[in-house]
Protein backbone atom coordinates (compact mmCIF):
# COMPACT_ATOMS: atom_id res chain seq x y z
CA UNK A 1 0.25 15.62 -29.15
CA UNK A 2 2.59 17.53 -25.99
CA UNK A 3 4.78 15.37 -24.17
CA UNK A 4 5.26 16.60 -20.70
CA UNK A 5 7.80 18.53 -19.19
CA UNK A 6 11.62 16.76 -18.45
CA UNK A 7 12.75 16.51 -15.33
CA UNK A 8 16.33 18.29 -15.07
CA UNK A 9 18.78 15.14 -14.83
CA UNK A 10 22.57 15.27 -13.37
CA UNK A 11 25.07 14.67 -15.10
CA UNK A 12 27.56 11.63 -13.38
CA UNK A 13 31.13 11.34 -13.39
CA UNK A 14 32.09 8.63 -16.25
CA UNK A 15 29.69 6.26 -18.23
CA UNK A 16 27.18 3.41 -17.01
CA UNK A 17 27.45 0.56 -18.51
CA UNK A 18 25.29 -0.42 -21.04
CA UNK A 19 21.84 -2.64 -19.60
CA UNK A 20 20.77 -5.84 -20.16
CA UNK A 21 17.28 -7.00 -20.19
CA UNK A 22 15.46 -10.52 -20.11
CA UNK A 23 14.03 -10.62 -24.24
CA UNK A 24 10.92 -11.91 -23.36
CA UNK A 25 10.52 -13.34 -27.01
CA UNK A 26 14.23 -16.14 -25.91
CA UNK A 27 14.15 -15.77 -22.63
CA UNK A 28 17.89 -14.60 -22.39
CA UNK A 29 19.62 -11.95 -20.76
CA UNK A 30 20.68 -9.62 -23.89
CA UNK A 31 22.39 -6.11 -23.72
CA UNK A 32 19.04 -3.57 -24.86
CA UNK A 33 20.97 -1.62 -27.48
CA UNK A 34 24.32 -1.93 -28.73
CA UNK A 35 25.12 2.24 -28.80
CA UNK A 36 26.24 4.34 -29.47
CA UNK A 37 21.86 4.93 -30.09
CA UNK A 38 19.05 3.22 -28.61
CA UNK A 39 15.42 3.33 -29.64
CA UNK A 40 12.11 2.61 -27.18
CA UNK A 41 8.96 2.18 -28.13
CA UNK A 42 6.47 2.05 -24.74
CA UNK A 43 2.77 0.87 -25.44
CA UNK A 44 0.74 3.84 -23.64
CA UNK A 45 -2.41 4.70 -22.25
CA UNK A 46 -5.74 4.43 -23.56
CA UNK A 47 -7.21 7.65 -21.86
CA UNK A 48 -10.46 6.37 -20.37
CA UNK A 49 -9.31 5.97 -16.90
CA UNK A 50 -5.91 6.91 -15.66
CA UNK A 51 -3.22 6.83 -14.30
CA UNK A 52 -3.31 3.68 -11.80
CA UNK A 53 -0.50 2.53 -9.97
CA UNK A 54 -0.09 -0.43 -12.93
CA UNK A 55 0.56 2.23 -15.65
CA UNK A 56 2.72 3.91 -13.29
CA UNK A 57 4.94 0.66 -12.29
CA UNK A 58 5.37 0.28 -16.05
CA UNK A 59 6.86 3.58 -16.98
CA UNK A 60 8.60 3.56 -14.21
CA UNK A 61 10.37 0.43 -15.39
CA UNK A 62 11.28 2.27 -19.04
CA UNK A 63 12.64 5.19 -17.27
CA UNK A 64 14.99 3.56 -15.69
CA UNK A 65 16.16 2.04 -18.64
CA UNK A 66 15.90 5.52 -20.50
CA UNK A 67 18.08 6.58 -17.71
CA UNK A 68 20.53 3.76 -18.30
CA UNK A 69 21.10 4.37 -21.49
CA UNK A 70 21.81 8.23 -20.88
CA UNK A 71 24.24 7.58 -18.21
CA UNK A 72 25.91 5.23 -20.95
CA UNK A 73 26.42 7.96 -23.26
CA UNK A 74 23.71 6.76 -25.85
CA UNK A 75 21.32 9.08 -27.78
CA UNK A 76 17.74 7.96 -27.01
CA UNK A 77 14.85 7.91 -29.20
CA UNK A 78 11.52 7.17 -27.34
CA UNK A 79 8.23 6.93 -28.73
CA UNK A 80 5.07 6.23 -27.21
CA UNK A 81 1.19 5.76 -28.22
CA UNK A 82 -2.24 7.00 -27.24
CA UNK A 83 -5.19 5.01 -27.96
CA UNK A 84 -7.54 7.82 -28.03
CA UNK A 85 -10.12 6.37 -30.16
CA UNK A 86 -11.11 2.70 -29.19
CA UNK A 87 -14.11 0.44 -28.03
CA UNK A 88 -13.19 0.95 -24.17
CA UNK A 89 -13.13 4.84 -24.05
CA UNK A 90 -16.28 5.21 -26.28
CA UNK A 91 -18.17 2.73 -23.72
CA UNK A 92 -17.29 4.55 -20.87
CA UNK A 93 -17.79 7.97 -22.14
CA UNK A 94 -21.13 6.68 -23.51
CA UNK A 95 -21.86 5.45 -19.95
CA UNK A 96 -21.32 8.56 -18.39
CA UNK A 97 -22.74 10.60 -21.12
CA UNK A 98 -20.28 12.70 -21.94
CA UNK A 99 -17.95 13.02 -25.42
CA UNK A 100 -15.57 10.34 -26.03
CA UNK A 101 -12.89 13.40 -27.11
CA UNK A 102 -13.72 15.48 -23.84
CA UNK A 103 -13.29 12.27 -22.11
CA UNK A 104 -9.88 11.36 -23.85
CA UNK A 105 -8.55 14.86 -23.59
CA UNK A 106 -9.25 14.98 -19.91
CA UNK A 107 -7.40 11.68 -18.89
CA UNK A 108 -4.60 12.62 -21.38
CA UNK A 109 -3.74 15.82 -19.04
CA UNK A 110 -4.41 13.84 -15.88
CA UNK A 111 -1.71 11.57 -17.39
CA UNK A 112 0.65 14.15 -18.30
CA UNK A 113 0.35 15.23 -14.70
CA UNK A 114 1.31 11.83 -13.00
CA UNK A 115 3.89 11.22 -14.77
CA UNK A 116 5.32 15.06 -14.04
CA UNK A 117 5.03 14.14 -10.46
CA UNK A 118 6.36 11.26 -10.95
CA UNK A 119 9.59 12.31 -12.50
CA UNK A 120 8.97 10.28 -15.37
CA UNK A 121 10.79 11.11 -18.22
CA UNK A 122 8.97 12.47 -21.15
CA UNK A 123 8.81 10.25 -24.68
CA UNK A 124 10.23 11.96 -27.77
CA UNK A 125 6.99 11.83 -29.50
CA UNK A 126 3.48 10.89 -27.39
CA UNK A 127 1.56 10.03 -30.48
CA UNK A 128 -2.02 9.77 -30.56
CA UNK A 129 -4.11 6.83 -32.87
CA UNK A 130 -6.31 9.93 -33.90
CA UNK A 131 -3.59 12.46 -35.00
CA UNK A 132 -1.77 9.18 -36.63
CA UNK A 133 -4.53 8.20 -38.68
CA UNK A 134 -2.10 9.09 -41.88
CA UNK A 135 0.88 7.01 -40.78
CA UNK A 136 -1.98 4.32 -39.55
CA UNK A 137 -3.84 3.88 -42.75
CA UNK A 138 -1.20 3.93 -45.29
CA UNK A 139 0.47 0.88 -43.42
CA UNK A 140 -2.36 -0.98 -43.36
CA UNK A 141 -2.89 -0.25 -46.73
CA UNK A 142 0.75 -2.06 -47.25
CA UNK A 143 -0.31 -5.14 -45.61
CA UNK A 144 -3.59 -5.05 -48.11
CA UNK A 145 -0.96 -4.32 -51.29
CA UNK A 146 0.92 -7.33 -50.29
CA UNK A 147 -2.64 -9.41 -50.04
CA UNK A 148 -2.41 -10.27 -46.52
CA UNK A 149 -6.15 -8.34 -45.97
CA UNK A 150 -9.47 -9.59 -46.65
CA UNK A 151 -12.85 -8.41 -45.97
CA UNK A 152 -15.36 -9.97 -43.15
CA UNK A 153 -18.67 -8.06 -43.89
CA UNK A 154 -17.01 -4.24 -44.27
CA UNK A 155 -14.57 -4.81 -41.59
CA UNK A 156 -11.12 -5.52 -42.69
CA UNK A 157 -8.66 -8.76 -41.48
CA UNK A 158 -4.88 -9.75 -41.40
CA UNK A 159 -4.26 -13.04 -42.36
CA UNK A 160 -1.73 -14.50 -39.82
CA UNK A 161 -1.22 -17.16 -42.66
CA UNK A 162 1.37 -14.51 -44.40
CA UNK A 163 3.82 -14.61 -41.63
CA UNK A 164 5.47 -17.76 -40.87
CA UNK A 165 7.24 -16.27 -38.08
CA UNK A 166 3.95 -15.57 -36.17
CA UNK A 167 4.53 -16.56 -32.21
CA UNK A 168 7.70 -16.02 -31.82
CA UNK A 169 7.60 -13.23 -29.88
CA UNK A 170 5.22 -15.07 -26.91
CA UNK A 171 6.64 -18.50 -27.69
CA UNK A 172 2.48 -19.64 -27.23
CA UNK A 173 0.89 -22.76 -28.45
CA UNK A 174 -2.08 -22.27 -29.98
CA UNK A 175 -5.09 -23.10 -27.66
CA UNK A 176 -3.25 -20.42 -25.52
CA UNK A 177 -3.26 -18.24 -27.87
CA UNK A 178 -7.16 -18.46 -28.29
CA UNK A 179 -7.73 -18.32 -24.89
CA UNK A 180 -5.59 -15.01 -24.48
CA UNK A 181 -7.01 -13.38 -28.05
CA UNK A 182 -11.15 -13.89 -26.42
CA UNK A 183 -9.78 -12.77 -23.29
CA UNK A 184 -8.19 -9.52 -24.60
CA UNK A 185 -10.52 -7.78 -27.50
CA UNK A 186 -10.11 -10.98 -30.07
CA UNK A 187 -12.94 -12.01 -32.08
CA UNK A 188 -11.44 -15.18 -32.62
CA UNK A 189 -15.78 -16.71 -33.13
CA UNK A 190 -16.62 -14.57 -35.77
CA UNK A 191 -18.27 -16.17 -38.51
CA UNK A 192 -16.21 -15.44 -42.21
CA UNK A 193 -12.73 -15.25 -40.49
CA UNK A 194 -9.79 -17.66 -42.30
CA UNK A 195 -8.45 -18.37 -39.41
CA UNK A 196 -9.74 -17.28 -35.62
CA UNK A 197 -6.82 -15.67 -34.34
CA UNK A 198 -6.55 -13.02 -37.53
CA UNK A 199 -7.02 -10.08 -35.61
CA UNK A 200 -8.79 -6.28 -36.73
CA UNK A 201 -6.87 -4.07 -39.20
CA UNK A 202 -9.77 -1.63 -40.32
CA UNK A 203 -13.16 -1.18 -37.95
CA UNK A 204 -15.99 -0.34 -40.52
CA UNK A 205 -18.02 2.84 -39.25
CA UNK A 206 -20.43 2.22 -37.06
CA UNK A 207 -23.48 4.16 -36.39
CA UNK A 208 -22.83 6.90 -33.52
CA UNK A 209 -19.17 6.06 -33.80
CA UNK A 210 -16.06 7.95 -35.05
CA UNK A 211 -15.21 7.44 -38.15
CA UNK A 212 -12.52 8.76 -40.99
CA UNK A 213 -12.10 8.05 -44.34
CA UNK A 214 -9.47 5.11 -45.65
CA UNK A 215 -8.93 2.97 -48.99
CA UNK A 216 -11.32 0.43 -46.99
CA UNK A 217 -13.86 3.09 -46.64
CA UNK A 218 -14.91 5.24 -43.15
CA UNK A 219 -13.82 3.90 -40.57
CA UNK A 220 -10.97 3.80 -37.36
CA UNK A 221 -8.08 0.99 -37.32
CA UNK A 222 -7.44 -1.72 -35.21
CA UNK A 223 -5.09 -1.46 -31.65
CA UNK A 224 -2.64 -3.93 -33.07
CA UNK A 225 -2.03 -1.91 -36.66
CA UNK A 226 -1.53 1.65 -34.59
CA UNK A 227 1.21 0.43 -32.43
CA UNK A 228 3.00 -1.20 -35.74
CA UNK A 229 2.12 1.65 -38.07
CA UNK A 230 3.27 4.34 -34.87
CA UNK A 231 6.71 2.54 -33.88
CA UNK A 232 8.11 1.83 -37.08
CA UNK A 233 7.10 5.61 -38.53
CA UNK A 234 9.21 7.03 -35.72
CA UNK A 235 11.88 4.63 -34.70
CA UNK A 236 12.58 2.81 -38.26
CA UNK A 237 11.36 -0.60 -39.46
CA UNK A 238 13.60 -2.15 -37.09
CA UNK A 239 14.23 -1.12 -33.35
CA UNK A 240 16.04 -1.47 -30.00
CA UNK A 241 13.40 -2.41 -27.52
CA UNK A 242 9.52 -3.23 -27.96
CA UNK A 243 7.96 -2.89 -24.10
CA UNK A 244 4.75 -2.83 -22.11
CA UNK A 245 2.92 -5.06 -19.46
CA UNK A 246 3.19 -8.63 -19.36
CA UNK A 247 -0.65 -8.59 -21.10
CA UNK A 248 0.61 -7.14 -24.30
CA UNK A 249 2.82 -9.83 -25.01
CA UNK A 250 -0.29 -11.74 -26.41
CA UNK A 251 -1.62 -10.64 -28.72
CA UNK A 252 -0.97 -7.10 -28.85
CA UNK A 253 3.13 -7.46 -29.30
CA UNK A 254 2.67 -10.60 -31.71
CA UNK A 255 0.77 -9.06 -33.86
CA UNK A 256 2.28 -5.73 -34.16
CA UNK A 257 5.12 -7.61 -35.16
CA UNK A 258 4.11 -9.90 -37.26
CA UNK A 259 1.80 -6.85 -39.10
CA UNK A 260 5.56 -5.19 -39.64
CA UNK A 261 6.89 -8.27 -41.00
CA UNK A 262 4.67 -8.27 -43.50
CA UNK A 263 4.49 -4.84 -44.46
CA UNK A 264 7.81 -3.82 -44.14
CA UNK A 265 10.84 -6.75 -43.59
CA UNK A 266 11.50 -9.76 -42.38
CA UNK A 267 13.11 -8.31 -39.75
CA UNK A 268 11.43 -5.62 -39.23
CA UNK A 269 10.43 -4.28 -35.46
CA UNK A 270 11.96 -5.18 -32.09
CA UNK A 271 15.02 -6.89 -31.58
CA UNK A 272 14.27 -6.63 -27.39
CA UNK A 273 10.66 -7.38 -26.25
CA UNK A 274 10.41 -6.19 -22.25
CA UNK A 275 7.65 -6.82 -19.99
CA UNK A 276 6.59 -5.22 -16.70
CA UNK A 277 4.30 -7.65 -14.30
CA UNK A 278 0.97 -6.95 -13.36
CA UNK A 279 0.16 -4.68 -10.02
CA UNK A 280 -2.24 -6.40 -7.69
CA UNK A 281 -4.49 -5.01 -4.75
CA UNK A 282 -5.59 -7.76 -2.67
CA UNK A 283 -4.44 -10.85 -4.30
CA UNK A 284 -6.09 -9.72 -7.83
CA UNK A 285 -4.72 -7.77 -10.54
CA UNK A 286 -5.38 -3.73 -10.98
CA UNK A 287 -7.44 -3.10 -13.74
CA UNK A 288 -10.07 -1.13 -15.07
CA UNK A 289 -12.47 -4.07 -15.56
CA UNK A 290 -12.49 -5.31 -12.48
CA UNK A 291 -12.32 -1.57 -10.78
CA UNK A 292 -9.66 -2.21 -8.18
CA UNK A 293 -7.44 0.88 -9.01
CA UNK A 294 -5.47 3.01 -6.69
CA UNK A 295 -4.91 5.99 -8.84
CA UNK A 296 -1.62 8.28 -8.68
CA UNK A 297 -3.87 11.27 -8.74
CA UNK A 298 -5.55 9.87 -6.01
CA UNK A 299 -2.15 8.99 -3.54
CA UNK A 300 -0.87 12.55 -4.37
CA UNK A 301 -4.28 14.59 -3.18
CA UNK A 302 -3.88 12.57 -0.18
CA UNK A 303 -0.96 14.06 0.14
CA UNK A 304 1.37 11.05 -0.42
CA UNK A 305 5.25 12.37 -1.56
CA UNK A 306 5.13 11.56 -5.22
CA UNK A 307 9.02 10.13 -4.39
CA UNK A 308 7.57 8.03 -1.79
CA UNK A 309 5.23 6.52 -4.48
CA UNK A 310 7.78 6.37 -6.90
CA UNK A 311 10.14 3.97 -4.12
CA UNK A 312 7.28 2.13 -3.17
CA UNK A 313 7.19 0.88 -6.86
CA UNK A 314 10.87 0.88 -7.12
CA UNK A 315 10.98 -1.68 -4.56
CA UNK A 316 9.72 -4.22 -6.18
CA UNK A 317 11.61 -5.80 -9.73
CA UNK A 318 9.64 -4.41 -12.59
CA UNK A 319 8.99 -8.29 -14.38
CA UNK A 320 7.24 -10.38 -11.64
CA UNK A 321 3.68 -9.28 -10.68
CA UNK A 322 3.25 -7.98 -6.72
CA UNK A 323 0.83 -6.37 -4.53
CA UNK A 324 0.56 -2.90 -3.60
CA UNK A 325 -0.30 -1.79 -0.09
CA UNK A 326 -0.55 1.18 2.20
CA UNK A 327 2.51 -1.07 4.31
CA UNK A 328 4.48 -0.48 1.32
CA UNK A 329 3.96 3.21 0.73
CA UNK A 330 4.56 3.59 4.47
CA UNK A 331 7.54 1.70 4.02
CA UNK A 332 9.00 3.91 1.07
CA UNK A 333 8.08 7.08 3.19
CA UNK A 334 10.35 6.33 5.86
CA UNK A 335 13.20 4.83 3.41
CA UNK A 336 12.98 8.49 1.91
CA UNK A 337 12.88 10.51 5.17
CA UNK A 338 16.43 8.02 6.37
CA UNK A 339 18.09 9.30 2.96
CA UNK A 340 17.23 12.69 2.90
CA UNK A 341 18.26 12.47 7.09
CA UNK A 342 21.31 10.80 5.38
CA UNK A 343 21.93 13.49 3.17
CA UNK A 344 21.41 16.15 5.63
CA UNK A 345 24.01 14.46 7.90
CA UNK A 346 26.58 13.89 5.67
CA UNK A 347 26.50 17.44 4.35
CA UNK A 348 26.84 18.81 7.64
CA UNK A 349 30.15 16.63 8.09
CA UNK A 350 33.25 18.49 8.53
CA UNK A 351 35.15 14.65 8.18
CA UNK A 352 37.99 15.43 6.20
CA UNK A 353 38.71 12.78 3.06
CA UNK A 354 41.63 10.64 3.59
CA UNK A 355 43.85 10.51 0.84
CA UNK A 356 43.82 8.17 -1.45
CA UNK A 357 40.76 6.92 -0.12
CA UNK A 358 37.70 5.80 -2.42
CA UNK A 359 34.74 8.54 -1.31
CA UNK A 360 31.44 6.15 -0.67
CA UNK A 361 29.69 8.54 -2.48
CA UNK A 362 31.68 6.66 -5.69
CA UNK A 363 30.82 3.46 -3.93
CA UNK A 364 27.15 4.36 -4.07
CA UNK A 365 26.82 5.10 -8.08
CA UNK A 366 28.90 2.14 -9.17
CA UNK A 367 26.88 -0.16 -6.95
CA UNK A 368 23.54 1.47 -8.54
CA UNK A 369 24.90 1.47 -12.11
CA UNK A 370 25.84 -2.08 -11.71
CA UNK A 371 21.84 -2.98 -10.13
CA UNK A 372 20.37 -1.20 -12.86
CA UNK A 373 22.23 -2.72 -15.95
CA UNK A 374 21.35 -6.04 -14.80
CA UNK A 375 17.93 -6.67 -15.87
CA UNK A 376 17.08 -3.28 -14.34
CA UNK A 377 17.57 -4.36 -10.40
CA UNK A 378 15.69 -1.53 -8.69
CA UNK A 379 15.68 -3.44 -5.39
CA UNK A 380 19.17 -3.91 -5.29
CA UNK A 381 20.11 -0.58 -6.25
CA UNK A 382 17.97 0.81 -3.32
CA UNK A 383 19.72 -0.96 -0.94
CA UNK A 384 23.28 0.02 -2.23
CA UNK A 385 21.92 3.58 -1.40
CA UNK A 386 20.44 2.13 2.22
CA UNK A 387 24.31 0.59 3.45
CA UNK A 388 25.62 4.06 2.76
CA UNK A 389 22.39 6.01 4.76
CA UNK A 390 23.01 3.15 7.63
CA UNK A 391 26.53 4.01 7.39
CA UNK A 392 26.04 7.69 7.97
CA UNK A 393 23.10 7.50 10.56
CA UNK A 394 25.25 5.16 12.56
CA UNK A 395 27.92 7.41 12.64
CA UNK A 396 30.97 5.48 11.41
CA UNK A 397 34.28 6.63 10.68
CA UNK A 398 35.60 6.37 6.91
CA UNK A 399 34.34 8.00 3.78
CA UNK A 400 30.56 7.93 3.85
CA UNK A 401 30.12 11.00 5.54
CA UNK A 402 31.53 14.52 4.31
CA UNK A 403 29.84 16.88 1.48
CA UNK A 404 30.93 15.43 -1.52
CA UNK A 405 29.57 11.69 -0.82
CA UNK A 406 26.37 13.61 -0.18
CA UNK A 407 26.26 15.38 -3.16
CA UNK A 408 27.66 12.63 -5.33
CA UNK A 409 24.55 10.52 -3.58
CA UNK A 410 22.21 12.71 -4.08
CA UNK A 411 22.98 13.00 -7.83
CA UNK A 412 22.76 9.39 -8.29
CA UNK A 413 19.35 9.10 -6.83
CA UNK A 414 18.64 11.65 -9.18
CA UNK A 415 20.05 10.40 -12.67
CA UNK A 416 20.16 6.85 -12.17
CA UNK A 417 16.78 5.81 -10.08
CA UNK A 418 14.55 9.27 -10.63
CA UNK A 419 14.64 10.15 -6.74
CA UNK A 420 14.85 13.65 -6.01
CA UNK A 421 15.53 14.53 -2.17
């Protein structure tokens, strides 16, 4: 399916240095890619209800690494997945009576839109389950040739058994790991499994339900096969960076990787697992389930500045979960309006440089570069960027003011943190 449209980024004098990221799967700071390429697969959307402020604190956090890497010189390859055929968006579009593909569709472009408006950078290949369905079923089909399928009723299983290296991406024991597979669309009860935490490869059809044919016979994979089956077709058997929300860790990211163990390598997927912390509104998490979103679409027709939303996210470190509130959005509105006052100022300077004198404009973008390759510090690149706006609104002498600061700013707000002012 389309991507959306790129944002025009500005090219910076030199090269970033390459970012580090905490591997959620050892717990260690680790450089994301060595270079001179990089490869990203995000988990996306599944187009029943978006884009909440969740989704967008997420992608934010992979832009800024796609960013990263640019500045560093590296060629990118980004993928990313739409689950536009699964139990969630077929309940709600049977709730409201409407078609589950009208319904997809619909959230899809809504989607497409945020993230515009956002500034978000565009994957190389937004990839839906649907349209994947012939990179999907062959690899399951791999995992069956190598034996590591069986058959509950129609419905087809993986047998975790196969790969000894299962949980080593979460690091879980395994009553966790029960608790998190009922909590997050596990079956681990159902009667005939070999062991309760082998999760879905192939959904049988089911009446009223879409449905395609497959060696197993009609029916629509499982969420944990399309992610494996989608990143490894596009980015290789092994890649740079695996990321998504702290609630894919378990079992979503396990058992994608362990599914491409089996089919394809020992080694095969991630080296880097990422994960973004949950968004919260009033002390609980944002989700669809419990209905407590605040929507992108929603901030925007209110006529919030789309940059404004994207700082209010910014300032907070993409891997611990926080809270958002209006505070904060009011908060990121009037951090924008000092830049772009900062800007304005400093443009209109006619301070000559002194020679031989570093312009804080340089001061600026190796402060941010050296934020963001550090585990992606979006809070302490912002406030590089607010010493040199205090410096100019106060007035004081030395290199902060004066046209080319201002420009060279600008252009890192740009490149480096997605900030247009």
């Amino acid at each position: 399916m389309d991507s959306w449209r790129a944002a025009n980024v500005p090219q910076l004098p030199g090269r970033g240095p390459a970012p580090r990221l905490i591997n959620t799967a050892t717990g260690q700071l680790t450089v994301a890619a060595a270079g001179p390429a990089a490869s990203l697969y995000a988990c996306g959307i599944t187009p029943y209800d978006a884009t909440h402020i969740g989704h967008a604190a997420t992608f934010l956090a992979w832009d800024l690494l796609i960013r990263a890497w640019r500045d560093a010189g590296y060629q990118v390859s980004y993928a990313q997945n739409v689950t536009d055929v699964d139990d969630p968006l077929l309940e709600r579009a049977d709730r409201d009576g409407e078609d589950w593909r009208a319904l997809a569709d619909r959230e899809i472009s809504r989607y497409r839109r945020d993230m515009t408006a956002l500034r978000v950078l565009p994957p190389d290949w937004l990839v839906g389950a649907v349209e994947a369905l012939d990179i999907i079923e062959p690899f399951a089909g791999r995992l069956a040739d190598r034996g590591a399928v069986y058959q509950v009723d129609a419905d087809e299983y993986y047998s975790r058994a196969f790969d000894d290296r299962f949980g080593s991406v979460s690091g879980l024991g395994p009553a966790e790991m029960l608790e998190l597979f009922a909590e997050r669309g596990g079956d681990p009860a159902r009667p005939g499994k070999k062991d309760a935490l082998d999760p879905l490869v192939w959904l049988a059809a089911r009446p009223g339900e879409p449905s395609w044919p497959a060696r197993f016979g009609r029916g629509r994979p499982g969420w944990h096969v399309e992610c494996a089956a989608i990143a490894t077709h596009y980015l290789g058997a092994e890649f740079d960076v695996q990321a998504g929300g702290t609630d894919l860790i378990f079992p979503h990211h396990e058992m994608s990787a362990s599914h491409a163990r089996v089919a394809l390598e020992p080694d095969a997927f991630a080296r880097v697992y990422a994960h973004a912390g949950m968004v919260r509104l009033d002390g609980e998490k944002m989700s669809k389930s419990l209905g407590n979103l605040v929507f992108v679409s929603g901030l925007l027709a209110d006529g919030a500045d789309p940059m404004a939303i994207r700082l209010a996210i910014l300032a907070h470190h993409y891997r611990p979960d926080w809270d958002w509130t209006a505070d904060g959005l009011a908060a990121a509105t009037a951090r924008l309006d000092r830049w772009r006052a900062a800007v304005r100022t400093a443009s209109a300077s006619d301070q000559p440089p002194v020679v031989g004198q570093r312009v804080a404009g340089e001061e600026v973008l190796a402060a941010v570069r050296e934020r963001l390759a550090d585990d992606l510090d979006a809070p302490g690149a912002l406030a590089a960027v607010d010493r040199w706006a205090d410096a100019v609104l106060a007035g004081q002498p030395g290199p902060a003011a004066g046209p080319a600061a201002a420009r060279l700013v600008q252009d890192t707000l740009d490149a480096r943190l997605g900030i247009a002012l």
